[in-house]
PDB file of N, CA and C in Angstrom:
ATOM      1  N   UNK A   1      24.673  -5.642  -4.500  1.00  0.00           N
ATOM      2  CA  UNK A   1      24.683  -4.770  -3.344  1.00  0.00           C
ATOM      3  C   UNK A   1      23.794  -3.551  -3.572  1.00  0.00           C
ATOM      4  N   UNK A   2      23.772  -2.781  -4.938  1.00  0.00           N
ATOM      5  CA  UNK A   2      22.997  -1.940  -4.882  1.00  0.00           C
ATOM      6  C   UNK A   2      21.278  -2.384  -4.720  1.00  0.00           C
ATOM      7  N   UNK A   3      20.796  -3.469  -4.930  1.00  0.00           N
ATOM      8  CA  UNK A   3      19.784  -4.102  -5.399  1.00  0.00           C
ATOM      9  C   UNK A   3      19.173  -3.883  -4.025  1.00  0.00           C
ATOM     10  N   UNK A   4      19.929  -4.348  -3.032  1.00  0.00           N
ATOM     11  CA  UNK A   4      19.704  -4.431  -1.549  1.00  0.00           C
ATOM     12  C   UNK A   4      19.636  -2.941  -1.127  1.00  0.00           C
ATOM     13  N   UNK A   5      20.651  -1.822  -1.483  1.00  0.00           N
ATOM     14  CA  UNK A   5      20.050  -0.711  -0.498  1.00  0.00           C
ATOM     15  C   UNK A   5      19.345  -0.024  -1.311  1.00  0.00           C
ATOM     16  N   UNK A   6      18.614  -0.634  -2.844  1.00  0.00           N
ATOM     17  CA  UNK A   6      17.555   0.367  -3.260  1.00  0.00           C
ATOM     18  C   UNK A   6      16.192  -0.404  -2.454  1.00  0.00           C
ATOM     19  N   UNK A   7      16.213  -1.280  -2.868  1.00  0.00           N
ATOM     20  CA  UNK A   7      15.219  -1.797  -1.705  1.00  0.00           C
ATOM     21  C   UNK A   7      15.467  -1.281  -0.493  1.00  0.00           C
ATOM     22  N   UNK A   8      16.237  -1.335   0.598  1.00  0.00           N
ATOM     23  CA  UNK A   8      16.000  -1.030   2.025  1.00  0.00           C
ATOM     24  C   UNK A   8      15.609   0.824   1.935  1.00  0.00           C
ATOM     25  N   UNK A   9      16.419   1.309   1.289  1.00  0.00           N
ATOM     26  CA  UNK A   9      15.502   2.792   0.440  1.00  0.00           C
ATOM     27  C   UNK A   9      14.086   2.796   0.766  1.00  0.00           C
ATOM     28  N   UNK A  10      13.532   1.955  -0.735  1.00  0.00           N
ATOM     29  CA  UNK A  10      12.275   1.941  -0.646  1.00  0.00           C
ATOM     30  C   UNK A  10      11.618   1.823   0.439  1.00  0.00           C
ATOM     31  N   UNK A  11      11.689   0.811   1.364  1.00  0.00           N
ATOM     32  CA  UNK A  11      11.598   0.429   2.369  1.00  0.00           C
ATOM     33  C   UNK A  11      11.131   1.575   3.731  1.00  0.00           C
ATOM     34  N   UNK A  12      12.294   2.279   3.662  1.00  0.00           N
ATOM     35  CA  UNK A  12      12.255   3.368   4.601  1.00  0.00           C
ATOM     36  C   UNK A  12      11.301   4.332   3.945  1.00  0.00           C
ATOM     37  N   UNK A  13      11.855   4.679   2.733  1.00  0.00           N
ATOM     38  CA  UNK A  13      10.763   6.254   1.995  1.00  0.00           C
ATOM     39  C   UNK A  13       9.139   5.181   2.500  1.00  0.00           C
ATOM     40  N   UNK A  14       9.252   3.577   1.729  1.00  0.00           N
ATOM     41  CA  UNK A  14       7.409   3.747   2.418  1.00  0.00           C
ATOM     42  C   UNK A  14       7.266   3.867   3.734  1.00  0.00           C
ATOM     43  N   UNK A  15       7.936   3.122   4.327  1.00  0.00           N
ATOM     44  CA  UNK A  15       7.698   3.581   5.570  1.00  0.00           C
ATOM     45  C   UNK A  15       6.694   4.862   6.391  1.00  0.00           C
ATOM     46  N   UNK A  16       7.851   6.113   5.976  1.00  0.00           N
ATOM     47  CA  UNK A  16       7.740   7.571   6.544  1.00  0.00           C
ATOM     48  C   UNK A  16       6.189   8.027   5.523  1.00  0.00           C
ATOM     49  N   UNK A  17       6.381   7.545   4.487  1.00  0.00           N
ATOM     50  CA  UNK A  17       5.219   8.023   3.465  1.00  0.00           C
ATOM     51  C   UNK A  17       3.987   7.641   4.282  1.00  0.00           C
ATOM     52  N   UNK A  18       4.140   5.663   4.740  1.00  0.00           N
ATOM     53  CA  UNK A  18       2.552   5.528   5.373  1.00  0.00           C
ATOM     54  C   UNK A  18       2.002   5.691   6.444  1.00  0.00           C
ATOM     55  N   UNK A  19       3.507   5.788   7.470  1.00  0.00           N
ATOM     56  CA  UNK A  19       3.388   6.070   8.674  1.00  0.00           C
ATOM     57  C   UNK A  19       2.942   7.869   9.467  1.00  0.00           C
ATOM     58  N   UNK A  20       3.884   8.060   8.659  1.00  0.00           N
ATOM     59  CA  UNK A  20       4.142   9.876   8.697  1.00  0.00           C
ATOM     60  C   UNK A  20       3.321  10.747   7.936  1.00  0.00           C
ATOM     61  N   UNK A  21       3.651  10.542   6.501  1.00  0.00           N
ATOM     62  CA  UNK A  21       3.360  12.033   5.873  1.00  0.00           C
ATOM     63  C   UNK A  21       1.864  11.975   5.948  1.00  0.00           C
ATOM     64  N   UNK A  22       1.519  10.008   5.704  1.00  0.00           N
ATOM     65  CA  UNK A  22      -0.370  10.082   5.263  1.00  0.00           C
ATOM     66  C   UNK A  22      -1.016  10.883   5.986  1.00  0.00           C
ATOM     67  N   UNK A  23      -0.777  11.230   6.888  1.00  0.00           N
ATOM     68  CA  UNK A  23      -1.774  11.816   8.156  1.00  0.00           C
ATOM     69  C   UNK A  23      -1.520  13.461   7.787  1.00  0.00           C
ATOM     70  N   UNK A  24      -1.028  13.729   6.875  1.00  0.00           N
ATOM     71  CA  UNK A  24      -1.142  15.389   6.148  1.00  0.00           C
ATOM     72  C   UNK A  24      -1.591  15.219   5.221  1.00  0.00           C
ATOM     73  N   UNK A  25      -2.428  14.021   4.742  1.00  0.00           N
ATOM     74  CA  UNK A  25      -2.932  14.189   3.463  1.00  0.00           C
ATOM     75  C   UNK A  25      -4.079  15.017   3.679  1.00  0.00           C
ATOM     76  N   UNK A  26      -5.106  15.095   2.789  1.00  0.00           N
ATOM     77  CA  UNK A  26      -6.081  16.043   2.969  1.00  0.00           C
ATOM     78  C   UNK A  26      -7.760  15.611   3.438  1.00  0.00           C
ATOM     79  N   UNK A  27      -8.468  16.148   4.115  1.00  0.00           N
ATOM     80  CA  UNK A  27      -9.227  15.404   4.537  1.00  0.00           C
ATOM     81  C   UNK A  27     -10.394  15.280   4.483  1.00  0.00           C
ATOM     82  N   UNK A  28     -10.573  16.630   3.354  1.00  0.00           N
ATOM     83  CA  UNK A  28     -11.503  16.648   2.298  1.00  0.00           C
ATOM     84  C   UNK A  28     -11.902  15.671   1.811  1.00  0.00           C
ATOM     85  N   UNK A  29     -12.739  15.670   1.137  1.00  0.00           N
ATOM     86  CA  UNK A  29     -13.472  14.619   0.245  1.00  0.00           C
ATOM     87  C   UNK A  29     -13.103  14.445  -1.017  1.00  0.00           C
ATOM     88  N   UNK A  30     -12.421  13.331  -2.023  1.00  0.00           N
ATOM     89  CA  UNK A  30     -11.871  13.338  -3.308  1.00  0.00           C
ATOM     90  C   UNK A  30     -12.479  14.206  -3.811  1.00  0.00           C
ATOM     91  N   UNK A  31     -12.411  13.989  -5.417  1.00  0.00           N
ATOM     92  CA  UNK A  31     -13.472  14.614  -6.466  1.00  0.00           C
ATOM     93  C   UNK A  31     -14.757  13.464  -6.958  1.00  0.00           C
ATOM     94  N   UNK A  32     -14.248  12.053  -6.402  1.00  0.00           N
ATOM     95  CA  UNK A  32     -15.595  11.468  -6.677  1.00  0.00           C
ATOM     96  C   UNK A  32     -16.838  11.892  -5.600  1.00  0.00           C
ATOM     97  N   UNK A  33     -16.455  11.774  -4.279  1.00  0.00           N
ATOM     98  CA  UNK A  33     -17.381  11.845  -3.253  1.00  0.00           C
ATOM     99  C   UNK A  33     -17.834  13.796  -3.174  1.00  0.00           C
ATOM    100  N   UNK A  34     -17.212  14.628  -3.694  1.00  0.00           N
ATOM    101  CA  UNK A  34     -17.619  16.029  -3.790  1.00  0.00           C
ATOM    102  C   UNK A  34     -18.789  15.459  -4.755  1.00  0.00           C
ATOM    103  N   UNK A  35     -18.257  15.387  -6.051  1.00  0.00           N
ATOM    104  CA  UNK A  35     -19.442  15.052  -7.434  1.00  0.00           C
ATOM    105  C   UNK A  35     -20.999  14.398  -6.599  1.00  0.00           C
ATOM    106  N   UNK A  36     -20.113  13.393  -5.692  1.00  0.00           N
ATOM    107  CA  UNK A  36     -21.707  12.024  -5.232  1.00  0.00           C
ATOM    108  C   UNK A  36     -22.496  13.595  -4.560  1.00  0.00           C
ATOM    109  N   UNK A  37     -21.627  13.926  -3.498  1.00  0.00           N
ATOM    110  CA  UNK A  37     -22.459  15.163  -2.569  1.00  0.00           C
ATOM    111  C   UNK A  37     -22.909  16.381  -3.441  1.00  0.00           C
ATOM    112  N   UNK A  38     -22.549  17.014  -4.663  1.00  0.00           N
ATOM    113  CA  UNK A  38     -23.149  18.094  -5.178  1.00  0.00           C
ATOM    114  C   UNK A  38     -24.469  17.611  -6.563  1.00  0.00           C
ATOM    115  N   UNK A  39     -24.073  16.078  -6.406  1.00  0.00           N
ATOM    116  CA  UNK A  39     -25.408  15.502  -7.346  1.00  0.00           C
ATOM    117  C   UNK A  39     -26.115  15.280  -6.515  1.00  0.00           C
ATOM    118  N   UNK A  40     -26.314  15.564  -5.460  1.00  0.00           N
ATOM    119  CA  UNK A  40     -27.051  14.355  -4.497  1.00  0.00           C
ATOM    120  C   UNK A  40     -27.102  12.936  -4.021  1.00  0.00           C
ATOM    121  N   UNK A  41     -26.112  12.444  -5.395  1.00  0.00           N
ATOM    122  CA  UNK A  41     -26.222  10.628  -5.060  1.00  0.00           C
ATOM    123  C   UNK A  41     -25.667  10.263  -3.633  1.00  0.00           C
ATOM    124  N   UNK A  42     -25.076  10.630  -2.667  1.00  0.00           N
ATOM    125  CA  UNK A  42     -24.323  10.924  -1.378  1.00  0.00           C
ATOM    126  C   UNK A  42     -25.263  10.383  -0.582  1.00  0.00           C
ATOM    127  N   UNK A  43     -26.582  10.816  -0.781  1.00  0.00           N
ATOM    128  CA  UNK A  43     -27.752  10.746   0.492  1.00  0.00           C
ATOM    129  C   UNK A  43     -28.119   9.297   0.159  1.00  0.00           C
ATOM    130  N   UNK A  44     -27.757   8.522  -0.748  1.00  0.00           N
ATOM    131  CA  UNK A  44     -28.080   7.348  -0.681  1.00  0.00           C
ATOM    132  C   UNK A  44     -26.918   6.396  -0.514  1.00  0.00           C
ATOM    133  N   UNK A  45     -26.167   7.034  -0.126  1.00  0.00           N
ATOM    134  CA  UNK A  45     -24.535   6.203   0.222  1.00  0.00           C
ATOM    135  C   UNK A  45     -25.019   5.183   1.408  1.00  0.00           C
ATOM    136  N   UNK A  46     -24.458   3.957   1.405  1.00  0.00           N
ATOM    137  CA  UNK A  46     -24.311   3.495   2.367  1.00  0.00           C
ATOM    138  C   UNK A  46     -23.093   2.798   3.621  1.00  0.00           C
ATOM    139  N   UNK A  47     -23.165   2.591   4.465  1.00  0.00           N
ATOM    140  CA  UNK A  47     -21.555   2.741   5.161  1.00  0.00           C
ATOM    141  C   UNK A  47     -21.089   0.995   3.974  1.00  0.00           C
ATOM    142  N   UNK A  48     -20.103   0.700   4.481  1.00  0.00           N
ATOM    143  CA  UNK A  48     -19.510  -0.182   3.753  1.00  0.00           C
ATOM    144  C   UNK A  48     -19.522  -1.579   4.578  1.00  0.00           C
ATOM    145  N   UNK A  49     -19.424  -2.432   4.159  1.00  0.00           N
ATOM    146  CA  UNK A  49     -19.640  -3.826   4.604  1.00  0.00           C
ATOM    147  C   UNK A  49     -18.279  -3.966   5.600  1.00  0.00           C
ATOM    148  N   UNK A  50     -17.132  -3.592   4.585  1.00  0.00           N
ATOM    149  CA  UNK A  50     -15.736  -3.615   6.322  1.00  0.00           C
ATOM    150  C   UNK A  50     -15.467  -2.366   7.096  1.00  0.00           C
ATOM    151  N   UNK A  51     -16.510  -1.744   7.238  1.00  0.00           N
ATOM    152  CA  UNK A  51     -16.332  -0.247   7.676  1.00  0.00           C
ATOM    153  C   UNK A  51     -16.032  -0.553   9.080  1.00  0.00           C
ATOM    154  N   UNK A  52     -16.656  -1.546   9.867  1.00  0.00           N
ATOM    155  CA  UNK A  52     -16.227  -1.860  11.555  1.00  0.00           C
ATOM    156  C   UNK A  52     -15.066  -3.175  11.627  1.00  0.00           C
ATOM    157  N   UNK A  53     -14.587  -2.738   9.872  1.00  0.00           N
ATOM    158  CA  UNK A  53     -13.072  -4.315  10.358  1.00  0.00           C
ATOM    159  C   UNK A  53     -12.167  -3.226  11.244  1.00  0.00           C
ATOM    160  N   UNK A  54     -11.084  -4.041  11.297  1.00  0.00           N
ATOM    161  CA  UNK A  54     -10.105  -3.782  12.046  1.00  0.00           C
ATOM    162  C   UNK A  54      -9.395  -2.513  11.691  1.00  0.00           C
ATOM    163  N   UNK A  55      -8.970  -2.579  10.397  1.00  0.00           N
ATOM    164  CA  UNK A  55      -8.253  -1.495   9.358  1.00  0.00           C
ATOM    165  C   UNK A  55      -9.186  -0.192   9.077  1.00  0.00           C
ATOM    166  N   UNK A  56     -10.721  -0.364   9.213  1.00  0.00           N
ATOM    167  CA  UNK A  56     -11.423   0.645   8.936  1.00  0.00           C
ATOM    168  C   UNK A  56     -11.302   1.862   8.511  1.00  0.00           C
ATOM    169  N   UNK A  57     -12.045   2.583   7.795  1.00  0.00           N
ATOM    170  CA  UNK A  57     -11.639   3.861   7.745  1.00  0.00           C
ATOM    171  C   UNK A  57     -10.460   4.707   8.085  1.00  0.00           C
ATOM    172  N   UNK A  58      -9.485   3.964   7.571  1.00  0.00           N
ATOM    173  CA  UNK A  58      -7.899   4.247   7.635  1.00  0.00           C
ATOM    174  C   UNK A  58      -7.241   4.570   8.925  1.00  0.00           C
ATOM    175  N   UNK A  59      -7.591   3.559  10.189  1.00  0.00           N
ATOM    176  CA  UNK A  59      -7.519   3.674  11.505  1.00  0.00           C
ATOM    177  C   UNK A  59      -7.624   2.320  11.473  1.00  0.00           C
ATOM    178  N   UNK A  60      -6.923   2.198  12.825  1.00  0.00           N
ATOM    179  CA  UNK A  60      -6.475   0.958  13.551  1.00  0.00           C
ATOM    180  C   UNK A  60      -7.793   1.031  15.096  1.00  0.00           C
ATOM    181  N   UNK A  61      -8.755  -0.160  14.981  1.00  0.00           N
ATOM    182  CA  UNK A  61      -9.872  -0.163  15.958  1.00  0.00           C
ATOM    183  C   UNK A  61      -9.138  -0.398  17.195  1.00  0.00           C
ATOM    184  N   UNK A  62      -9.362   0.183  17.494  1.00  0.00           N
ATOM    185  CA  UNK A  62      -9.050   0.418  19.534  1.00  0.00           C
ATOM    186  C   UNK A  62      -7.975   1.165  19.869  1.00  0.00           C
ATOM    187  N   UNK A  63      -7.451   1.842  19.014  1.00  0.00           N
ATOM    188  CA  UNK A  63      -6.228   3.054  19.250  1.00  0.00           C
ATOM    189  C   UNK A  63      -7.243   4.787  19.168  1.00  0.00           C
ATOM    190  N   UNK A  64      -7.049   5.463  20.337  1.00  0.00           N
ATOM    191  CA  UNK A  64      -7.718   6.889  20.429  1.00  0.00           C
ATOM    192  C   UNK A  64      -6.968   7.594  19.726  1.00  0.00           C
ATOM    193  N   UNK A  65      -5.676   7.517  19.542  1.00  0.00           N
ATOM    194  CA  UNK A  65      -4.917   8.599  19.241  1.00  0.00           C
ATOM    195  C   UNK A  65      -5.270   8.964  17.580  1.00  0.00           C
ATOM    196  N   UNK A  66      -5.770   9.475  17.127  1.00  0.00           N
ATOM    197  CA  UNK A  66      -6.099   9.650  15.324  1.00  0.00           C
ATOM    198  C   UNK A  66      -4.641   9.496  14.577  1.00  0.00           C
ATOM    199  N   UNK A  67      -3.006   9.982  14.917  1.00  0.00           N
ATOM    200  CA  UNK A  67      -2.046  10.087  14.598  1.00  0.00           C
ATOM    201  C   UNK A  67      -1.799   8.686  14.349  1.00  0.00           C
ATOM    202  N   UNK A  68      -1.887   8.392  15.561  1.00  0.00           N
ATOM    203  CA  UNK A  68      -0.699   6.875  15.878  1.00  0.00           C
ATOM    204  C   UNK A  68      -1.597   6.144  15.075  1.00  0.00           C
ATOM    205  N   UNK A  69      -3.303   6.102  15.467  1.00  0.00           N
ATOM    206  CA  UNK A  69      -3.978   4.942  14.537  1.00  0.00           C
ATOM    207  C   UNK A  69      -3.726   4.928  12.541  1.00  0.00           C
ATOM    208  N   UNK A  70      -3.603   6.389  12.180  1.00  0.00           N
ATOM    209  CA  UNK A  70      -3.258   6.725  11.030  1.00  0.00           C
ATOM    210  C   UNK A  70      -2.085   5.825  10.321  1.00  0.00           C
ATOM    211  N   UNK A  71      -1.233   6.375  11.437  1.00  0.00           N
ATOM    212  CA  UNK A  71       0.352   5.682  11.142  1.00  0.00           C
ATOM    213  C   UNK A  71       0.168   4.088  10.717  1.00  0.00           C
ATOM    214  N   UNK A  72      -0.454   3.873  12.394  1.00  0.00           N
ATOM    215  CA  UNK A  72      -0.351   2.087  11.785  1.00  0.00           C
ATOM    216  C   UNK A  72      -1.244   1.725  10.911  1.00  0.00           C
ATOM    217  N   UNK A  73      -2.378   1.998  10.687  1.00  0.00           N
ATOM    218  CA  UNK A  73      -2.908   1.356   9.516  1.00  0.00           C
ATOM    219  C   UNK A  73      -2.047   2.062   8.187  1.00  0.00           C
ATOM    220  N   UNK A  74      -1.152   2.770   7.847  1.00  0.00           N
ATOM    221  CA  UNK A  74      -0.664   3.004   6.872  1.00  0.00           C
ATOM    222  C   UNK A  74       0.396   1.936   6.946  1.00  0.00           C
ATOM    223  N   UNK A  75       1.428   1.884   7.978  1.00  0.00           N
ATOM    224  CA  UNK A  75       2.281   1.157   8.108  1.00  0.00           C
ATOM    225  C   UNK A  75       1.606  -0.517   7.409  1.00  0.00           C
ATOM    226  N   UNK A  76       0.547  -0.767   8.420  1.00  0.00           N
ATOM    227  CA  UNK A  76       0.284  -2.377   7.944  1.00  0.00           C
ATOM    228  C   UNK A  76      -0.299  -2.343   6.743  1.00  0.00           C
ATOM    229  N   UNK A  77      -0.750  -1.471   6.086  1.00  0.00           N
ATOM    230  CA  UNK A  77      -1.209  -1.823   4.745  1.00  0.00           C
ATOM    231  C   UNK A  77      -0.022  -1.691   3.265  1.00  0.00           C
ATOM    232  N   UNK A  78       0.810  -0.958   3.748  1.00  0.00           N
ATOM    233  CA  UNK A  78       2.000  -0.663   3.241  1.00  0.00           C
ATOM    234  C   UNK A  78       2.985  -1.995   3.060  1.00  0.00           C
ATOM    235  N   UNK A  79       2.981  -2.811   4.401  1.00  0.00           N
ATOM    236  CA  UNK A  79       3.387  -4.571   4.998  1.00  0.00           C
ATOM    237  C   UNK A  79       3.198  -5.232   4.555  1.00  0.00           C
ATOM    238  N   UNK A  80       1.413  -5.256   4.034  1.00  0.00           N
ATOM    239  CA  UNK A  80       0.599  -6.132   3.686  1.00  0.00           C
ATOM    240  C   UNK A  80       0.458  -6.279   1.728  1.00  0.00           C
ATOM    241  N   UNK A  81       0.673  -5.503   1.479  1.00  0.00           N
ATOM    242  CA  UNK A  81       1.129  -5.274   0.157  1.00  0.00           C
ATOM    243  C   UNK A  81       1.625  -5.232  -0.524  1.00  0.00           C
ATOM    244  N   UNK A  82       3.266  -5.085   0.297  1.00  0.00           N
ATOM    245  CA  UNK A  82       4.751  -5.682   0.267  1.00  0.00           C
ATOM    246  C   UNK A  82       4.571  -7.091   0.026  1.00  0.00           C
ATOM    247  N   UNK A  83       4.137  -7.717   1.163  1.00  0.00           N
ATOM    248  CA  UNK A  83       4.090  -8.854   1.441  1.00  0.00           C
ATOM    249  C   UNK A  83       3.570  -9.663   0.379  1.00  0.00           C
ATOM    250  N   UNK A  84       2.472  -9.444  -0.058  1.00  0.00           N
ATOM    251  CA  UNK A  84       1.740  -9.842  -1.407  1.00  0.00           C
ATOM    252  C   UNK A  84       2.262  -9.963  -2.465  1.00  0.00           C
ATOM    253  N   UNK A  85       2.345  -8.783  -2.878  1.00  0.00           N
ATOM    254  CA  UNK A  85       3.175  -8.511  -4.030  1.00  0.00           C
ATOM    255  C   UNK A  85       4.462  -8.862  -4.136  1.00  0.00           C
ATOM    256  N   UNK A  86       5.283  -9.114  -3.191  1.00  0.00           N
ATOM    257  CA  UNK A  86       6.476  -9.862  -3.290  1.00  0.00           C
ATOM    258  C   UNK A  86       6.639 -11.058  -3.194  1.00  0.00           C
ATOM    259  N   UNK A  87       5.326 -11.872  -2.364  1.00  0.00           N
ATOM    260  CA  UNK A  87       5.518 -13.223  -2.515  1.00  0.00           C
ATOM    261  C   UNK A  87       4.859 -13.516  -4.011  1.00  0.00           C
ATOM    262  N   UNK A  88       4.171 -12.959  -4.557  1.00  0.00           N
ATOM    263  CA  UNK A  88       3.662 -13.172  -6.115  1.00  0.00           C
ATOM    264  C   UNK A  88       5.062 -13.295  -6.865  1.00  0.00           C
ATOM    265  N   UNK A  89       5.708 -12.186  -7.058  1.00  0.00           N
ATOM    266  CA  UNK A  89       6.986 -11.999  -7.606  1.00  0.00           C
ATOM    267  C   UNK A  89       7.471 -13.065  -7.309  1.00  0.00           C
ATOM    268  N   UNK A  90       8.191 -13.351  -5.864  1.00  0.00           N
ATOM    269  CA  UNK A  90       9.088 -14.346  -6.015  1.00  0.00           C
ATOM    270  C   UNK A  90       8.876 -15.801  -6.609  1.00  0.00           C
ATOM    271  N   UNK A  91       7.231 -15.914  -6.384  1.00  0.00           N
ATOM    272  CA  UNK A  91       6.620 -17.315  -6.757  1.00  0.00           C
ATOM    273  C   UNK A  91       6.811 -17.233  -8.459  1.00  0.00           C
ATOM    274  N   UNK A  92       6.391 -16.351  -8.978  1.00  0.00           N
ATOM    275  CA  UNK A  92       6.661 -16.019 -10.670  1.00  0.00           C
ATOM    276  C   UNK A  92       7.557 -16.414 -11.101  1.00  0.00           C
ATOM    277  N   UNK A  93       8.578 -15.624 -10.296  1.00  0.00           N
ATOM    278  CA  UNK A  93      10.143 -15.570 -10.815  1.00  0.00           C
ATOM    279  C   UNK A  93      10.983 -17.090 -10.569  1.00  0.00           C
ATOM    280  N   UNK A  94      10.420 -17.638  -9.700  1.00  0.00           N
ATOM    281  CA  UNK A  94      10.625 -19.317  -8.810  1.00  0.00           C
ATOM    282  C   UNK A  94      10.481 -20.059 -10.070  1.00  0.00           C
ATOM    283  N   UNK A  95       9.176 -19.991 -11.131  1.00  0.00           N
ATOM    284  CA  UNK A  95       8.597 -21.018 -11.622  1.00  0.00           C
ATOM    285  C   UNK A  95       8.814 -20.507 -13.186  1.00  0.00           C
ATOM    286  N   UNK A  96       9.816 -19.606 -13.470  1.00  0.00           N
ATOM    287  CA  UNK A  96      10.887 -19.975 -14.521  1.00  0.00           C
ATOM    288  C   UNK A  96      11.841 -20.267 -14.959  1.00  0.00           C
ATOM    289  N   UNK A  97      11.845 -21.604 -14.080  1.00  0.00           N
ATOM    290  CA  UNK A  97      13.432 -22.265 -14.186  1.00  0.00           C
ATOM    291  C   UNK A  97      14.466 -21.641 -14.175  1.00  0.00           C
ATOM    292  N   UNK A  98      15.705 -22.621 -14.157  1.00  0.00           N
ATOM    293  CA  UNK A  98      17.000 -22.067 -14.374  1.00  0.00           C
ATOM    294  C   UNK A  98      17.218 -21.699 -15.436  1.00  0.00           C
ATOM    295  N   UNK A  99      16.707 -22.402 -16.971  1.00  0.00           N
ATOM    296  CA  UNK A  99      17.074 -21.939 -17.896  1.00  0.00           C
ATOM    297  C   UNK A  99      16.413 -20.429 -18.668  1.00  0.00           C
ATOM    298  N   UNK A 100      15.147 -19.881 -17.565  1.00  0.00           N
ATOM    299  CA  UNK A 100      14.854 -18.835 -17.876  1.00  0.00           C
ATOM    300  C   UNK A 100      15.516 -17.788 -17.205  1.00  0.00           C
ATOM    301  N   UNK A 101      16.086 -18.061 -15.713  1.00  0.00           N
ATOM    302  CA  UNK A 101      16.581 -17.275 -15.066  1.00  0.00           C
ATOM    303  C   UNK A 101      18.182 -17.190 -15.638  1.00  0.00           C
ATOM    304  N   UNK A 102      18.812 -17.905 -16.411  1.00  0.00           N
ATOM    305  CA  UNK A 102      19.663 -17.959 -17.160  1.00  0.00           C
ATOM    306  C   UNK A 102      19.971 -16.896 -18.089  1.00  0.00           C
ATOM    307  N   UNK A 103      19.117 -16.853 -19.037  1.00  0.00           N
ATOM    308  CA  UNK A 103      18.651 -16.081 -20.083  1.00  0.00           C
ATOM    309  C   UNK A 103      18.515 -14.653 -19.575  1.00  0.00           C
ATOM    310  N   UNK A 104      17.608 -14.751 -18.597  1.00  0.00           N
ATOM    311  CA  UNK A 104      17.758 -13.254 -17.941  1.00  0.00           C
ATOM    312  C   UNK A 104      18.906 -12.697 -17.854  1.00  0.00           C
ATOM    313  N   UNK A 105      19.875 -13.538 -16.541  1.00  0.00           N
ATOM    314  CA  UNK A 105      21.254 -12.700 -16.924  1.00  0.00           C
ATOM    315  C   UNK A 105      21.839 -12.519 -17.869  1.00  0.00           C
ATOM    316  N   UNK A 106      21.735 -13.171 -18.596  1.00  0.00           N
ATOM    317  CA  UNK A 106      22.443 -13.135 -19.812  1.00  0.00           C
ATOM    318  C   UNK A 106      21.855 -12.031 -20.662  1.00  0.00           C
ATOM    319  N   UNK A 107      20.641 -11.959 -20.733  1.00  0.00           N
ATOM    320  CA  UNK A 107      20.296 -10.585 -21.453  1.00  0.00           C
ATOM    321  C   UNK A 107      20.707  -9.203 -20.321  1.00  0.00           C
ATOM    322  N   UNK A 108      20.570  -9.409 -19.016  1.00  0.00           N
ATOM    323  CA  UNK A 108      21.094  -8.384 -18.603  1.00  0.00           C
ATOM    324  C   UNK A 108      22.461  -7.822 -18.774  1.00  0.00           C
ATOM    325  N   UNK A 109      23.234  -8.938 -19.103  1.00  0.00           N
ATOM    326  CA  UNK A 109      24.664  -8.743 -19.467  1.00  0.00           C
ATOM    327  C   UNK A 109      25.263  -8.287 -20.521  1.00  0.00           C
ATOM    328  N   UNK A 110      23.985  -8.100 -21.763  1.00  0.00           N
ATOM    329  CA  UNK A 110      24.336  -7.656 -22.894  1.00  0.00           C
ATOM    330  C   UNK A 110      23.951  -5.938 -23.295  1.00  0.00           C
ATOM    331  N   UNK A 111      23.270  -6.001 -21.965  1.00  0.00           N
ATOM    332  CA  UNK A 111      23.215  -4.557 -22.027  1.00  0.00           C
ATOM    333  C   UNK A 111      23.424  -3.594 -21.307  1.00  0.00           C
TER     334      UNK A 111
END
């Protein structure tokens, strides 16, 4: 039971983190892209090959609102990463048998 509401936890904190707070992050330029712009290497930047995908430049294409587009591309990349990374996990964890998943509890039980 706890397993379940630290996850649904997580869940919510990412949530508000990708939906909400990202859009107060800062909108400055890291410290790599300051360095590219005060060396000059900047002027030879070029835009990026998925710069007109969908997700672009941390916006959702065809939403005006800068907030809401913020939100959801935080939200779906937040989804999308979940999603990944948990079907990896579960496939991992799938394809060490019972007698490894055995062992597990059992070492969890000894400590």
């Amino acid at each position: 039971m706890q397993t379940k509401r630290f996850f649904a936890g997580f869940l919510i904190v990412s949530a508000i983190l990708a939906g909400i707070v990202s859009f107060y992050a800062s909108s400055s330029p890291d410290g790599l892209e300051k360095v590219a712009a005060d060396k000059g290497i900047a002027a030879k930047e070029e835009e990026h090959g998925l710069a007109g995908s969908p997700l672009g430049d941390y916006g959702v294409e065809g939403i005006g609102n800068a907030r809401l587009s913020g939100g959801l591309a935080g939200l779906i990349g937040v989804g999308l990463t979940l999603a990944v990374g948990g079907g990896l996990f579960w496939t991992i964890r799938r394809r060490g048998g019972p007698e490894a998943r055995a062992g597990t509890r059992a070492e969890s039980r000894t400590d």
